[in-house]
Protein backbone atom coordinates (compact mmCIF):
# COMPACT_ATOMS: atom_id res chain seq x y z
CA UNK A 1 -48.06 16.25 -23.79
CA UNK A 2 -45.54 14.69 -26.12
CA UNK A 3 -42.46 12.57 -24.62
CA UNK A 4 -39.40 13.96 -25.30
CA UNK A 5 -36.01 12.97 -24.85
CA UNK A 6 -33.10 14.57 -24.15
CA UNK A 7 -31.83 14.17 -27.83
CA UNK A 8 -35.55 15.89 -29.14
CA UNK A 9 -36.60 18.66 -26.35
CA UNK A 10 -37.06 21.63 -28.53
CA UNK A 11 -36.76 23.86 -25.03
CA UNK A 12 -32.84 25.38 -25.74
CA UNK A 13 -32.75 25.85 -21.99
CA UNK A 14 -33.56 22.17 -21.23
CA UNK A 15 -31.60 20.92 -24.08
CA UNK A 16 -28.39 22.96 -22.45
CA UNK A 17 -29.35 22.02 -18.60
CA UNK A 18 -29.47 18.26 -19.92
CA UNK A 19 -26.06 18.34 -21.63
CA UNK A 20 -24.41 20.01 -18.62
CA UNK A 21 -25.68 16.74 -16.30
CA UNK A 22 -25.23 14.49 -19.01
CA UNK A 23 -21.61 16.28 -19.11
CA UNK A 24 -20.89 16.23 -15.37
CA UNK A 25 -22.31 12.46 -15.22
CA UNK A 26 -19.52 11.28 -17.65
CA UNK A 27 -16.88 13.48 -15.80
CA UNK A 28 -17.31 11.82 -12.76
CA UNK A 29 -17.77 8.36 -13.75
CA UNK A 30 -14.40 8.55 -15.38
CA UNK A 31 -12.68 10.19 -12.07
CA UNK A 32 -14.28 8.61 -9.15
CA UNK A 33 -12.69 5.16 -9.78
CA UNK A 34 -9.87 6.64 -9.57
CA UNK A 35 -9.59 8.59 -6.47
CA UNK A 36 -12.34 6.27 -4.61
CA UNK A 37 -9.92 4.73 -2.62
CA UNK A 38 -7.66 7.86 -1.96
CA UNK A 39 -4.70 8.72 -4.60
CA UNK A 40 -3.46 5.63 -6.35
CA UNK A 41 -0.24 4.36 -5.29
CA UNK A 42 1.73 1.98 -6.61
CA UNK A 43 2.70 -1.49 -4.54
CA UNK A 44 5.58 -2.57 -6.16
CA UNK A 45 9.20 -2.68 -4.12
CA UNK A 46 11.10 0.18 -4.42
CA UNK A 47 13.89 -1.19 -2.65
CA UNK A 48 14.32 -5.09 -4.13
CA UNK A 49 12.56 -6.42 -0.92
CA UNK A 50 8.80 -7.95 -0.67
CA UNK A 51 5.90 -5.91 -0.57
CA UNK A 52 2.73 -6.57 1.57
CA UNK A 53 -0.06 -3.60 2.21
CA UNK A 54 -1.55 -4.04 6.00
CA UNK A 55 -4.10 -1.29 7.19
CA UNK A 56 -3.35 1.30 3.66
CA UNK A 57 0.30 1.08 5.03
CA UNK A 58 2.76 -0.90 2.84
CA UNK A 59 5.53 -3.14 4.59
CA UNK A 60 8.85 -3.60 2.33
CA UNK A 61 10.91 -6.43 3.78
CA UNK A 62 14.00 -6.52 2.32
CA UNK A 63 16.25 -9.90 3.66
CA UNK A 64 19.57 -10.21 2.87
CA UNK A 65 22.20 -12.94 4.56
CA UNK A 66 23.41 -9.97 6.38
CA UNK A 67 20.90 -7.21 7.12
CA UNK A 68 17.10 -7.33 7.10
CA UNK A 69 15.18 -3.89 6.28
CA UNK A 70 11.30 -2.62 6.90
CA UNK A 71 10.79 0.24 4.84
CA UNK A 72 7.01 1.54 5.46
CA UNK A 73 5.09 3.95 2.74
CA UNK A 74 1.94 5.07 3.59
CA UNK A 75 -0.68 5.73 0.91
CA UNK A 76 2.84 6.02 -0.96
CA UNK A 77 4.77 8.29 1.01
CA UNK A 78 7.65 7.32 3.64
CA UNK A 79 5.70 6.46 6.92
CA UNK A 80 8.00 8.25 10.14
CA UNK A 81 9.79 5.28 11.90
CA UNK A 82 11.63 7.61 14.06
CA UNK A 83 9.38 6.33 17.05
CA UNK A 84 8.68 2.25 15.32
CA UNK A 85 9.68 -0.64 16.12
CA UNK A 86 9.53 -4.02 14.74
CA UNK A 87 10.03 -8.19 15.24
CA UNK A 88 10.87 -10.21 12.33
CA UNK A 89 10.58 -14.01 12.49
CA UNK A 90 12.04 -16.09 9.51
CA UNK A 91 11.22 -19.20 9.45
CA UNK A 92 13.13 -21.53 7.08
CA UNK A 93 12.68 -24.96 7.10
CA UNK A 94 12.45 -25.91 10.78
CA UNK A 95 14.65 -23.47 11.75
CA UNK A 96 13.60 -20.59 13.60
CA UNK A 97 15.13 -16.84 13.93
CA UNK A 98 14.26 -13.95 15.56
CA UNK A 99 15.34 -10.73 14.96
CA UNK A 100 14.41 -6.99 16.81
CA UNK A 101 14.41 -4.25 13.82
CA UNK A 102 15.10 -0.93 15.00
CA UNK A 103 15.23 2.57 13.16
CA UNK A 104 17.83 3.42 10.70
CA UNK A 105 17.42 6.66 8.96
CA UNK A 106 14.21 5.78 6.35
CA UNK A 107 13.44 2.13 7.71
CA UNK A 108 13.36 -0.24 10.41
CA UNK A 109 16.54 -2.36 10.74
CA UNK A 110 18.48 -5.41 12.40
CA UNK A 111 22.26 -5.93 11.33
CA UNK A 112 23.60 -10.03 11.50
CA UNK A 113 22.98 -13.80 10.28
CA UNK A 114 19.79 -14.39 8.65
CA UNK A 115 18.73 -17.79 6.66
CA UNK A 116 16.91 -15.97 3.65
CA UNK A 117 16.88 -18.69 0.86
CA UNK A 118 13.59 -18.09 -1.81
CA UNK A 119 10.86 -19.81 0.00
CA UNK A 120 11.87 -18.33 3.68
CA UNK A 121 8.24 -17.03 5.16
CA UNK A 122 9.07 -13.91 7.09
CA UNK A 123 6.39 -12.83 10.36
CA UNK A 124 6.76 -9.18 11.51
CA UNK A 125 4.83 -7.61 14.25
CA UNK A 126 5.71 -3.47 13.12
CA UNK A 127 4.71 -1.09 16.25
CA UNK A 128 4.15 2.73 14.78
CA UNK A 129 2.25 5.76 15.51
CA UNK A 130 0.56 3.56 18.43
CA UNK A 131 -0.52 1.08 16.19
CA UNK A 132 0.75 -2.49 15.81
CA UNK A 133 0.59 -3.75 12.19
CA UNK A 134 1.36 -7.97 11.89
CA UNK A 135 2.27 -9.20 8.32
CA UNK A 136 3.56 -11.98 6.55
CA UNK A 137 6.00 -12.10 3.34
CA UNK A 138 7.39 -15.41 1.57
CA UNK A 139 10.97 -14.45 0.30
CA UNK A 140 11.40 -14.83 -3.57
């Protein structure tokens, strides 16, 4: 018996059955990538802050002199804070500051005097959906 390849099987049957996996093959080798890891999602800020990704859940800090903000997006999508909670430590320097973030509408949030100059490292501890999520961020 004769070896044939794909490209030469004389058998129209064959030839179609091998086109059809040869087909399918390509198909998925150009989707799976894609969707291996669940939808793709972008990790860029959507709200000025820093982003870091913890556990598929993405952390936006945003630090401002007065007002420091948590927004949370999982696998893209607003993550409910109704129920979260969160500590932010800045540390700057050798200084020190604490601050409890609470909910506010779409994010986690603490109202006062913050040190935020570029270079400011950030530590939060985030508490949601029973799960307790520590990151770190270094303020640009």
């Amino acid at each position: 018996m004769p070896f044939n390849t794909p490209y030469t099987t004389t058998n129209p049957l064959r030839r179609l059955i091998t086109l059809a996996t040869l087909s399918t093959a390509a198909l998925l080798a150009t989707t799976l990538p894609a969707h291996a890891h669940g939808e793709a999602h972008s990790h860029a800020p959507q709200h000025g802050g820093v982003v870091v990704e913890v556990k598929d859940i993405d952390l936006e800090l945003v630090a401002r002199p007065g007002v420091l903000q948590l927004y949370l997006r999982d696998h893209g999508k607003p993550a409910d804070v109704s129920k979260a909670s969160a500590k932010v430590t800045l540390l700057s320097g050798t200084e020190k500051q604490e601050a409890a973030l609470t909910p506010a509408g779409d994010r986690l949030e603490a109202k006062g005097s913050f040190r935020v100059a570029a270079g400011t490292k950030a530590l939060a501890q985030v508490t949601v959906g029973g799960k307790v999520l520590s990151a770190r961020f270094e303020m640009k």
